[in-house]
Protein backbone atom coordinates (compact mmCIF):
# COMPACT_ATOMS: atom_id res chain seq x y z
CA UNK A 1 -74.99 -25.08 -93.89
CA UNK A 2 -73.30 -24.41 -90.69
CA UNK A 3 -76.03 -26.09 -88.08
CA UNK A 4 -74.42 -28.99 -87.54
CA UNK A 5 -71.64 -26.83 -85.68
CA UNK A 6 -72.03 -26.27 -81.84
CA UNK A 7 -73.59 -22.52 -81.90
CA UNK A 8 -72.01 -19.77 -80.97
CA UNK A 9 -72.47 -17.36 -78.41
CA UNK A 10 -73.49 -14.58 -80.54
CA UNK A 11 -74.47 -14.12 -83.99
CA UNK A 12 -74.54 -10.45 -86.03
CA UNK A 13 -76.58 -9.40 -88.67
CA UNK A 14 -79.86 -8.14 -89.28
CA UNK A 15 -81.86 -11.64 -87.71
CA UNK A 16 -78.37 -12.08 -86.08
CA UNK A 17 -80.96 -13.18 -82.58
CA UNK A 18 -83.76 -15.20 -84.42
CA UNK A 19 -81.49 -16.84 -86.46
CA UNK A 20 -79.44 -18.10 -83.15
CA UNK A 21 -82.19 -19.24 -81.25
CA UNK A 22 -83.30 -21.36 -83.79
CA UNK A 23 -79.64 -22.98 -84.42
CA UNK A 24 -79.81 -23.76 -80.66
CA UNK A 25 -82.89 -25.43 -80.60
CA UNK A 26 -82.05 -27.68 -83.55
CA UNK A 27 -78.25 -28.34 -82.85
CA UNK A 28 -77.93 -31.84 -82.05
CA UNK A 29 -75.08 -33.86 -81.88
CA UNK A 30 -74.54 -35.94 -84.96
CA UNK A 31 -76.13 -33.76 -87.90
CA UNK A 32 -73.30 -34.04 -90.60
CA UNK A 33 -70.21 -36.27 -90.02
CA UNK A 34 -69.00 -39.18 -91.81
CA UNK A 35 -66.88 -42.70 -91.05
CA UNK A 36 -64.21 -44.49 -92.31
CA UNK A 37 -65.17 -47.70 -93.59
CA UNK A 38 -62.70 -50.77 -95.25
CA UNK A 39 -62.40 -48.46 -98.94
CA UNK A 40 -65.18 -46.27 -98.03
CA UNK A 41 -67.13 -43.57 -95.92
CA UNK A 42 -70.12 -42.73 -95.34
CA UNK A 43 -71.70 -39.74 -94.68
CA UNK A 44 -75.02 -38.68 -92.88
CA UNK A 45 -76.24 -35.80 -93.03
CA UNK A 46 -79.22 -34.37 -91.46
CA UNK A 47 -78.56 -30.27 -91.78
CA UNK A 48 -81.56 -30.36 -94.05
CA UNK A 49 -85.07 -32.16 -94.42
CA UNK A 50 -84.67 -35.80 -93.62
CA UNK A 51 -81.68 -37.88 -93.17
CA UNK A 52 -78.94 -37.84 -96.73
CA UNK A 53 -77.00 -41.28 -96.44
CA UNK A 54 -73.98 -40.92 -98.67
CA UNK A 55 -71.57 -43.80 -99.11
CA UNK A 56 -68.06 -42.82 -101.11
CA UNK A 57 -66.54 -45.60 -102.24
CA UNK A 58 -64.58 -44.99 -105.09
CA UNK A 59 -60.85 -44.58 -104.98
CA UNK A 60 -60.34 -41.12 -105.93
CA UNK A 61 -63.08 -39.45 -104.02
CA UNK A 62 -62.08 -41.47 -100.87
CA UNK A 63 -58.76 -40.00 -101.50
CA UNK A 64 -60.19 -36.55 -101.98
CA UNK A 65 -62.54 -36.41 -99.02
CA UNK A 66 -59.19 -37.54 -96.71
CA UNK A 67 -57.57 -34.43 -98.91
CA UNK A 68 -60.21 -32.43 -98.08
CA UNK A 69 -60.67 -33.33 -94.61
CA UNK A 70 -56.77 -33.01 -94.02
CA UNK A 71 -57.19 -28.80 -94.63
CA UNK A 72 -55.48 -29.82 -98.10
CA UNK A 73 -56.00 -27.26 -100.65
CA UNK A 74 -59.20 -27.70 -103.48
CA UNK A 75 -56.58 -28.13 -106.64
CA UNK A 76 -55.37 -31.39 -105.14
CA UNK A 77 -59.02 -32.94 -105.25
CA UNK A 78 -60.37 -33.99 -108.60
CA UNK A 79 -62.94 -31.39 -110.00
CA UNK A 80 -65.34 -33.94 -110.48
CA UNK A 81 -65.67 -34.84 -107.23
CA UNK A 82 -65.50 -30.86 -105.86
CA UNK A 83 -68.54 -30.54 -108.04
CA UNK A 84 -70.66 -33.69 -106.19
CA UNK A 85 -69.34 -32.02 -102.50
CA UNK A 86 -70.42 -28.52 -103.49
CA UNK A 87 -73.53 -29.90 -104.56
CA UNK A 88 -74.07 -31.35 -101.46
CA UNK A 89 -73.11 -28.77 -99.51
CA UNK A 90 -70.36 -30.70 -97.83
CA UNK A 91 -67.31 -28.78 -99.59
CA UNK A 92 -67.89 -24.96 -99.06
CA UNK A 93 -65.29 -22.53 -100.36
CA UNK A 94 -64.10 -20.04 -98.57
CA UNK A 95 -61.97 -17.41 -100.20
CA UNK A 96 -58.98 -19.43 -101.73
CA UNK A 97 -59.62 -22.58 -99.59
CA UNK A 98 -62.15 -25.17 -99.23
CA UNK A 99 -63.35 -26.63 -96.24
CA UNK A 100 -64.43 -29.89 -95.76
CA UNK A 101 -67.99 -29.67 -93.81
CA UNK A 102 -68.64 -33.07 -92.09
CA UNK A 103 -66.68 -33.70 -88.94
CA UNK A 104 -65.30 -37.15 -88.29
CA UNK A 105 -67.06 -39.28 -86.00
CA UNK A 106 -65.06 -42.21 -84.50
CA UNK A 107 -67.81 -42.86 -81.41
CA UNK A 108 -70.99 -42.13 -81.05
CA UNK A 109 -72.05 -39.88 -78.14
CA UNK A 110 -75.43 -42.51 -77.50
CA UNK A 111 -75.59 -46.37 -77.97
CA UNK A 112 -76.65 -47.92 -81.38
CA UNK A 113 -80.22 -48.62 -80.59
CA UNK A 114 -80.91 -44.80 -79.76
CA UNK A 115 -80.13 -43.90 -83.57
């Protein structure tokens, strides 16, 4: 859930090792973000097998992902659309918050024809 994030320097736990040297050999720039489009994002996510191309385009959960994204807290975002980002895996609670998993991308690190 958390691969898309740069790794860290250290990881505990029983497979604390194994489970870090795998993370750095798949992190890549670009595994879950999304975009701001003209009343809609899209998001593309690659954390798991394949390539999930999202595109939000109604209203209220473009409104809720900004929420969301903005460190807002979960009771201002519809349940409805909680439920489709939990599903997803791109809204992951965390005690009494939620936090919005995708990072914004407003350039990409490589040109167009590389992606």
């Amino acid at each position: 859930m958390f691969s898309h994030l740069f790794p860290p320097s250290d990881l505990e736990g029983p497979r604390g090792a194994e489970a870090l040297n795998i993370w750095r050999a798949r992190y890549h720039v670009g595994r879950c973000f999304f975009r701001r489009g003209p009343g809609f994002l899209q998001i593309r996510d690659r954390r798991h097998a394949g390539l999930r191309r999202l595109t939000v385009s109604d209203p209220a959960c473009v409104s809720a992902v900004e929420s969301l994204a903005a460190d807002r807290r979960a009771d201002s975002v519809p349940a409805a659309a909680m439920s489709v980002f939990e599903k997803h895996h791109l809204a992951v609670r965390t005690g009494g918050s939620v936090w919005w998993a995708p990072y914004r991308l407003r350039r990409r690190a490589s040109p167009s024809w590389e992606v």
